[in-house]
Protein backbone atom coordinates (compact mmCIF):
# COMPACT_ATOMS: atom_id res chain seq x y z
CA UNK A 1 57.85 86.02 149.99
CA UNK A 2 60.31 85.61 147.32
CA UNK A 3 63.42 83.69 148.53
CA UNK A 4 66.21 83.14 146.27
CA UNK A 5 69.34 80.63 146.77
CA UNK A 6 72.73 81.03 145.51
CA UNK A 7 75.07 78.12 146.46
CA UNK A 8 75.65 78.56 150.34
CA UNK A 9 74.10 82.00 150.99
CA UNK A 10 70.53 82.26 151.51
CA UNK A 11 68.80 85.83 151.13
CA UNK A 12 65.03 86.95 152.69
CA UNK A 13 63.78 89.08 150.12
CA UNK A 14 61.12 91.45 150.94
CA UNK A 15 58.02 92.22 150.46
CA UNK A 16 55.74 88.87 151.63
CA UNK A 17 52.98 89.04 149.47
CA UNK A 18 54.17 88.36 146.27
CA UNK A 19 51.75 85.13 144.76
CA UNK A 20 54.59 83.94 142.31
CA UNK A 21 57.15 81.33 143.66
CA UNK A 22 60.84 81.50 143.51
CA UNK A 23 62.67 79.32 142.46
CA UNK A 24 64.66 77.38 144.94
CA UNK A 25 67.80 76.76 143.16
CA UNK A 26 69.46 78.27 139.76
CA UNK A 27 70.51 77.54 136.62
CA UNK A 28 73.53 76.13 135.94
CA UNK A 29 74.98 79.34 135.32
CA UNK A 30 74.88 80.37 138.40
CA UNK A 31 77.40 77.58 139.02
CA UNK A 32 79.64 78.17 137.10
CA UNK A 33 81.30 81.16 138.69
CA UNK A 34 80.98 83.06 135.76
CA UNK A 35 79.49 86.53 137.00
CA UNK A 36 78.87 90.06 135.46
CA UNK A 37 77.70 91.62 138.67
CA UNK A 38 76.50 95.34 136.95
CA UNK A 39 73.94 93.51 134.58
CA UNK A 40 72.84 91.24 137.20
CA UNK A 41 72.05 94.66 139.33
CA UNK A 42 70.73 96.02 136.45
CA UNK A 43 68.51 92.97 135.91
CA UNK A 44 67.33 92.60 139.54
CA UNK A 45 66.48 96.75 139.27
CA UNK A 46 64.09 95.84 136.13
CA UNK A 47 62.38 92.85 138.29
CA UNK A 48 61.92 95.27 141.05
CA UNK A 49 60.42 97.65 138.68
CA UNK A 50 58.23 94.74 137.22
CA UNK A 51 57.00 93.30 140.70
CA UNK A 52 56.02 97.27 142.18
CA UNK A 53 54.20 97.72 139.03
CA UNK A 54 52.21 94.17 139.66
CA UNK A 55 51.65 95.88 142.63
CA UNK A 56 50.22 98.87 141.82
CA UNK A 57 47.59 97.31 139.80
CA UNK A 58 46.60 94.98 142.25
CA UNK A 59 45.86 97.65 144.45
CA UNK A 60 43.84 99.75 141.68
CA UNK A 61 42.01 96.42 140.94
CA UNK A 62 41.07 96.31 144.70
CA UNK A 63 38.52 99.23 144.27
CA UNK A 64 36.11 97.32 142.09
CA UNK A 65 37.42 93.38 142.80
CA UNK A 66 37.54 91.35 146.01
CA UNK A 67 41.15 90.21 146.62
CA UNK A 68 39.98 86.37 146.24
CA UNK A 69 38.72 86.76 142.77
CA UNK A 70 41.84 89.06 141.97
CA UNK A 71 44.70 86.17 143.55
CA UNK A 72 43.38 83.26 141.15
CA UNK A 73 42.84 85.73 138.13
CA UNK A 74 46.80 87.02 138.60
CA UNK A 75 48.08 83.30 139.02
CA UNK A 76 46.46 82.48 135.86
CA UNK A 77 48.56 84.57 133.93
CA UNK A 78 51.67 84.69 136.24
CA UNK A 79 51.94 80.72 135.57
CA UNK A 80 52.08 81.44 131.35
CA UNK A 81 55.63 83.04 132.02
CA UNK A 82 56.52 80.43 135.18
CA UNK A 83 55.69 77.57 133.48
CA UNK A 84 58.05 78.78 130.25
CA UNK A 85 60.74 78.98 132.95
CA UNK A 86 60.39 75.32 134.31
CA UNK A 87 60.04 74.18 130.94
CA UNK A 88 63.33 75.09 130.56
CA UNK A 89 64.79 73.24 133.56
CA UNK A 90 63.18 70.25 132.66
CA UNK A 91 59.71 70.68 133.31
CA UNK A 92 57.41 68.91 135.93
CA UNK A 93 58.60 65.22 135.01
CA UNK A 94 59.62 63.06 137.86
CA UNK A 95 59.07 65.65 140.54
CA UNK A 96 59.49 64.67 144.20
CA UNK A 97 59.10 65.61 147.60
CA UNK A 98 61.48 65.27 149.97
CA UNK A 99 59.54 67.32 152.82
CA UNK A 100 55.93 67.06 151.38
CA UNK A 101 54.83 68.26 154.93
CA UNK A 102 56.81 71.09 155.21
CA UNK A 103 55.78 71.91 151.29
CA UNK A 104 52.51 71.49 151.43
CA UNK A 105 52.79 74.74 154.96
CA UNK A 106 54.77 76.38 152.69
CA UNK A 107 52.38 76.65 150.03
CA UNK A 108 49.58 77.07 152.42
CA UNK A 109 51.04 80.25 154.79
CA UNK A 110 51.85 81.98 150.85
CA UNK A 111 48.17 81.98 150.20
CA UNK A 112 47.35 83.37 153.79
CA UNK A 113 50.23 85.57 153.39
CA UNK A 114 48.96 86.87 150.03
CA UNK A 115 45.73 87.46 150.90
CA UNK A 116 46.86 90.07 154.32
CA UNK A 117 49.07 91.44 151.52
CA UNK A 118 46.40 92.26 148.97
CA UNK A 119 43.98 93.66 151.78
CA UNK A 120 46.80 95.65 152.82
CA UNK A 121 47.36 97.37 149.54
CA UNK A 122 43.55 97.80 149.15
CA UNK A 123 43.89 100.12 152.25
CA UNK A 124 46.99 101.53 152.90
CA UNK A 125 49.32 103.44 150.26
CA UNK A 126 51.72 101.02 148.49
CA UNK A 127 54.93 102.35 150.04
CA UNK A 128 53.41 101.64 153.45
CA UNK A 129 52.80 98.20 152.92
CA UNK A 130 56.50 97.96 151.51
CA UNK A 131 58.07 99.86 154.90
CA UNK A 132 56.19 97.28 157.45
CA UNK A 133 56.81 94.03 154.91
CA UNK A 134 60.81 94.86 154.83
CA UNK A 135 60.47 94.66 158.56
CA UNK A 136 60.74 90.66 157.59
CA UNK A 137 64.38 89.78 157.88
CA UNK A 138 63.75 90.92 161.67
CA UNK A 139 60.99 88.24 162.55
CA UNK A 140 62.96 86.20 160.88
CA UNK A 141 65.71 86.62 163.35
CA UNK A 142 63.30 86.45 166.15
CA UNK A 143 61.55 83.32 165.03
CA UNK A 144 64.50 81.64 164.27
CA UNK A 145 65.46 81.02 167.95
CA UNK A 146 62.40 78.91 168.99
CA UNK A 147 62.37 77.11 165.80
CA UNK A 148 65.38 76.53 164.41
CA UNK A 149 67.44 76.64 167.30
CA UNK A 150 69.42 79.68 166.49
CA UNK A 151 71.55 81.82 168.84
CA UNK A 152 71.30 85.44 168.04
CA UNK A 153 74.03 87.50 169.24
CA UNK A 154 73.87 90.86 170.25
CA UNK A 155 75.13 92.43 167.23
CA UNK A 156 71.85 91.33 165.40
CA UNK A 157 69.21 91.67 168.43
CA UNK A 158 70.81 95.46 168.51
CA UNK A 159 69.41 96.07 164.77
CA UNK A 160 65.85 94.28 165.52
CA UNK A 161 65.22 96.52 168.18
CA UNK A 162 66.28 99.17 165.43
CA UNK A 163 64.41 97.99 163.37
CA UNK A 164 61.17 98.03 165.35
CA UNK A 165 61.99 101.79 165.98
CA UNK A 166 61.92 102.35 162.90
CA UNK A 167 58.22 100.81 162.56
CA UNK A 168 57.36 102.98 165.37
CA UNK A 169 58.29 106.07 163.74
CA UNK A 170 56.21 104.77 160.43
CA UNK A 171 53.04 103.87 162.48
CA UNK A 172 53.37 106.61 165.20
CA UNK A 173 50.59 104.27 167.65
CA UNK A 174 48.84 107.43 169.73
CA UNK A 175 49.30 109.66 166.70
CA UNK A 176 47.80 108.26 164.03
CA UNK A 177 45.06 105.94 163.76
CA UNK A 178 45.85 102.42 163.31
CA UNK A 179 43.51 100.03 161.32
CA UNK A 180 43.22 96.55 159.75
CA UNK A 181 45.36 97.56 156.90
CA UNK A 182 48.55 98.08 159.56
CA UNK A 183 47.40 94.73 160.98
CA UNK A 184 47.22 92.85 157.57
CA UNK A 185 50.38 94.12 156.74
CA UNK A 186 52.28 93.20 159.83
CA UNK A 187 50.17 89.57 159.54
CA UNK A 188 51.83 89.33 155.74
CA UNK A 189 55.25 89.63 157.93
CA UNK A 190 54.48 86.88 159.74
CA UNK A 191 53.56 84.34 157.03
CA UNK A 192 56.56 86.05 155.02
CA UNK A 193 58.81 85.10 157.84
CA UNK A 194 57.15 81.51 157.75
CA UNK A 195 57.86 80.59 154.63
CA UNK A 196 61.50 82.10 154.61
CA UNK A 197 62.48 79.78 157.95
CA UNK A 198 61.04 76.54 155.95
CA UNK A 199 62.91 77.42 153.24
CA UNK A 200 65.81 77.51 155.48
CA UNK A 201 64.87 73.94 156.15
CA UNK A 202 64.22 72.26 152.82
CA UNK A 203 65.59 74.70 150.00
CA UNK A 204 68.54 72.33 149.37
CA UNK A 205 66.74 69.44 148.97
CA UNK A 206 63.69 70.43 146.90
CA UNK A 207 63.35 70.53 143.18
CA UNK A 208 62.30 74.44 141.57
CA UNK A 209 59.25 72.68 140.13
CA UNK A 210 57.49 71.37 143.37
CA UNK A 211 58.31 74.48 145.16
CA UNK A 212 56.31 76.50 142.58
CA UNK A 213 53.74 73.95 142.45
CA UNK A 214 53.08 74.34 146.16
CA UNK A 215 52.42 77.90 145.88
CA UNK A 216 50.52 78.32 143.38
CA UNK A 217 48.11 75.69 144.99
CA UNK A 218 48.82 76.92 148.09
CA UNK A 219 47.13 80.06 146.54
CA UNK A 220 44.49 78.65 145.01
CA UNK A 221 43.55 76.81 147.39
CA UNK A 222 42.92 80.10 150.06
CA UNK A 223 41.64 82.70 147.25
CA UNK A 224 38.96 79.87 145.31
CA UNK A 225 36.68 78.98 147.72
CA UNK A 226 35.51 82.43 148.87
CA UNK A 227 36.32 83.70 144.86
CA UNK A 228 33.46 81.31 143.76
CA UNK A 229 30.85 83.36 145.86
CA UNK A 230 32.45 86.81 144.92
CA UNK A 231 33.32 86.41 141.52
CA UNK A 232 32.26 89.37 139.33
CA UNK A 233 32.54 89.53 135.73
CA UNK A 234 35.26 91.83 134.81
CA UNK A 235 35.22 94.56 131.94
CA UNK A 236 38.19 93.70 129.20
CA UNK A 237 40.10 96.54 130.37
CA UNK A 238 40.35 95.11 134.03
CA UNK A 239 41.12 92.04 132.42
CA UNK A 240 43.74 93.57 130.62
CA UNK A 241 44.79 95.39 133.74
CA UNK A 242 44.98 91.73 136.38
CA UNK A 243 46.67 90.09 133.13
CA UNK A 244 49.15 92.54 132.90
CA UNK A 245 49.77 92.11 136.38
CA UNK A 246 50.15 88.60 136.61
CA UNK A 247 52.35 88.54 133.47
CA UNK A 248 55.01 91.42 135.00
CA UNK A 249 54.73 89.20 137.87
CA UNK A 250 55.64 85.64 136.76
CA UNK A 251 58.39 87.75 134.02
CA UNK A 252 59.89 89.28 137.05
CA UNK A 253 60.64 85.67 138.27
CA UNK A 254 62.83 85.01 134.96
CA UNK A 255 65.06 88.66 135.82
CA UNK A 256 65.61 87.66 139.36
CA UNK A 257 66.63 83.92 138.31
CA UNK A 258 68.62 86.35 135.57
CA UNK A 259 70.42 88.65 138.31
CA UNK A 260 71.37 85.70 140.26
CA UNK A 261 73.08 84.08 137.37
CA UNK A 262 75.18 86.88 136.99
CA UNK A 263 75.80 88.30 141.01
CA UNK A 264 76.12 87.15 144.37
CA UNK A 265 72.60 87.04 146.26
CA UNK A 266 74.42 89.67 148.50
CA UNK A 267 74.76 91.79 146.22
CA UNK A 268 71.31 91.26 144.18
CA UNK A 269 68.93 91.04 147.34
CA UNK A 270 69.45 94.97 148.82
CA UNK A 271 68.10 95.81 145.29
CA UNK A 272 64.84 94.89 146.71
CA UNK A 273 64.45 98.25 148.80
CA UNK A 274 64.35 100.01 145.60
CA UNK A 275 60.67 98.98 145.37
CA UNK A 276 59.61 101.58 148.13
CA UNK A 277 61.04 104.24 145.50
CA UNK A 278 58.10 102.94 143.09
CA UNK A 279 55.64 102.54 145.26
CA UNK A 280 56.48 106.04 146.45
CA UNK A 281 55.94 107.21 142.48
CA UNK A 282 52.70 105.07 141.90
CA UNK A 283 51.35 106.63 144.48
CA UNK A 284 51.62 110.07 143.87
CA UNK A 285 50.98 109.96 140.55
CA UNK A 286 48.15 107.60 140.00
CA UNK A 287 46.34 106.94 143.99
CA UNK A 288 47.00 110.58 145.33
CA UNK A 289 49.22 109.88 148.46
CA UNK A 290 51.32 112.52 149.54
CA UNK A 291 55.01 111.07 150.39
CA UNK A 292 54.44 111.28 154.11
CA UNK A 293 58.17 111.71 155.82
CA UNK A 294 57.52 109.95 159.06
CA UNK A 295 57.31 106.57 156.45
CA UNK A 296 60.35 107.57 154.16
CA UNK A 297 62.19 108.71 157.48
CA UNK A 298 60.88 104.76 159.18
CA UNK A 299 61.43 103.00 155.78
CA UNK A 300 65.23 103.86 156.12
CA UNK A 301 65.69 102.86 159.57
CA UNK A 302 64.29 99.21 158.74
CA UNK A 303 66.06 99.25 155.70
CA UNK A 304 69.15 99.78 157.00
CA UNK A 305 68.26 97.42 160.12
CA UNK A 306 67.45 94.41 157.48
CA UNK A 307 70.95 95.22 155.17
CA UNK A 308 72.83 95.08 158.66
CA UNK A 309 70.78 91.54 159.76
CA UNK A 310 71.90 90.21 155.95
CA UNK A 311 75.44 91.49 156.71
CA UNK A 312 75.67 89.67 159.62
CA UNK A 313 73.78 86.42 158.30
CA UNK A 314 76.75 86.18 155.62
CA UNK A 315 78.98 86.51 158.42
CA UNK A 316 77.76 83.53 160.30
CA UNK A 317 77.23 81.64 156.86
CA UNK A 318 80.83 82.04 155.80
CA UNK A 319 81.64 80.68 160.14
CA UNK A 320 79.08 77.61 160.02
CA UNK A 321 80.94 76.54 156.53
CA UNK A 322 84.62 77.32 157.42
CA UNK A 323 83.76 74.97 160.33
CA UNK A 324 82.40 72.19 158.68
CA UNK A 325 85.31 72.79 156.66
């Protein structure tokens, strides 16, 4: 789950799986109101780009590589470009916890979260895994009644139950066959939505460094164990291949800080959904998946569900602070 802040407006971004950490807060140009909103849209397009092509070979390395040798073997080489970035900000000196509970769940529910996503993409066509994952703003809705107290108003409980239409039409239960790659996928939801409601929680008061920290132990901690009994000696050109994609993914992380530098989160986070329009290339060109129209006609409908559900979330932000006010 990638989750990035901008001042007062937090954005869910979509998909769950993704094993490199956002940062919690930006640089201080963010701050400083300065913004050049077409090359932060153009930047966030590029990370998209970068992240669905991390993807994409993940999934190809799936055929010859368990997914717990592949998720320590990726955050290898997604922490080269990670670590550049918090080197910049100041590095790991004098980090601190504030919620070291909360953190530590965080971290954990990202490794279980990347592992459903990685079995998903071994068994389902990319874009599929994208459709169900975007289908994460709406659980977080859901959840956020029990545990953060939340009311939801009808406005937003009108596009969940869109939205969930919209998964119907994708999944088609009685028409086509459902398996554990479906389930995995809507599991990597659930985690997703985890870590996105204790971000909620603690993404004010926690430094960038000990939020990436947490994940990436978070995933080592879930793939290592079971990689140590799996672990296959790879040829250079997989090597090559899981280096590349841990590389586009922890680069990705320095375009999306980038974007939201120069734009509003609102206007940087919808560029997410461009990702199904990748995954919808990779796999026709290089897994053989035909574009199936029942998922491009589902992806929209929870596409459009999850912009609404952000729509309304900045409506409610912009309430809660003109009453504090």
């Amino acid at each position: 789950m990638r989750l990035w802040r901008r001042g007062d407006e937090t954005v869910p971004m979509a998909p769950a799986h993704a094993p490199a950490a956002p940062p919690a807060a930006l640089p201080p140009a963010a701050a400083s109101g300065a913004e050049t909103p077409l090359l932060g849209v153009l930047c966030s397009l590029l990370a998209n780009l970068m992240f669905a092509s991390s993807d994409a070979l993940v999934k190809g390395l799936t055929a010859s590589y368990s997914i717990f040798q592949i998720i320590p073997m990726q955050v290898a080489f997604a922490c080269i470009p990670i670590l550049i970035m918090l080197q910049r900000d100041g590095g790991f000196r004098r980090m601190r916890a504030a919620h070291p509970r909360l953190i530590a769940l965080r971290g954990l529910l990202a490794g279980i979260g990347t592992i459903f996503g990685f079995y998903a993409f071994s068994a389902l066509p990319l874009a599929d895994v994208y459709a169900i994952a975007f289908c994460t703003p709406m659980v977080v809705t859901i959840l956020s009644i029990p545990i953060l107290g939340e009311q939801v108003r009808a406005h937003r409980w009108a596009a969940v139950v869109v939205g969930f239409l919209g998964i119907l039409v994708m999944v088609r239960p009685g028409f086509e066959t459902l398996t554990l790659g479906h389930l995995s996928a809507l599991c990597s939801v659930f985690t997703g939505a985890g870590v996105v409601l204790i971000m909620r929680k603690i993404s004010r008061d926690e430094q960038r460094a000990v939020l990436v920290t947490a994940v990436m132990l978070g995933l080592l901690t879930t793939s290592l164990p079971v990689a140590v009994f799996v672990f296959e000696l790879p040829s250079w050109f997989d090597l090559l291949r899981v280096g590349a994609a841990g590389l586009l993914m922890g680069s990705a992380q320095f375009l999306v800080v980038r974007a939201l530098s120069l734009a509003p989160a609102s206007t940087i986070a919808p560029m997410q959904y461009t990702m199904i329009v990748w995954a919808l290339a990779y796999g026709s060109l290089f897994f053989g998946n035909e574009i199936d129209p029942f998922v491009v006609i589902g992806a929209c409908i929870v596409i459009a569900s999850s912009l609404y559900i952000m729509h309304r979330e900045r409506i409610r932000g912009r309430t809660l602070r003109a009453h504090v006010k």
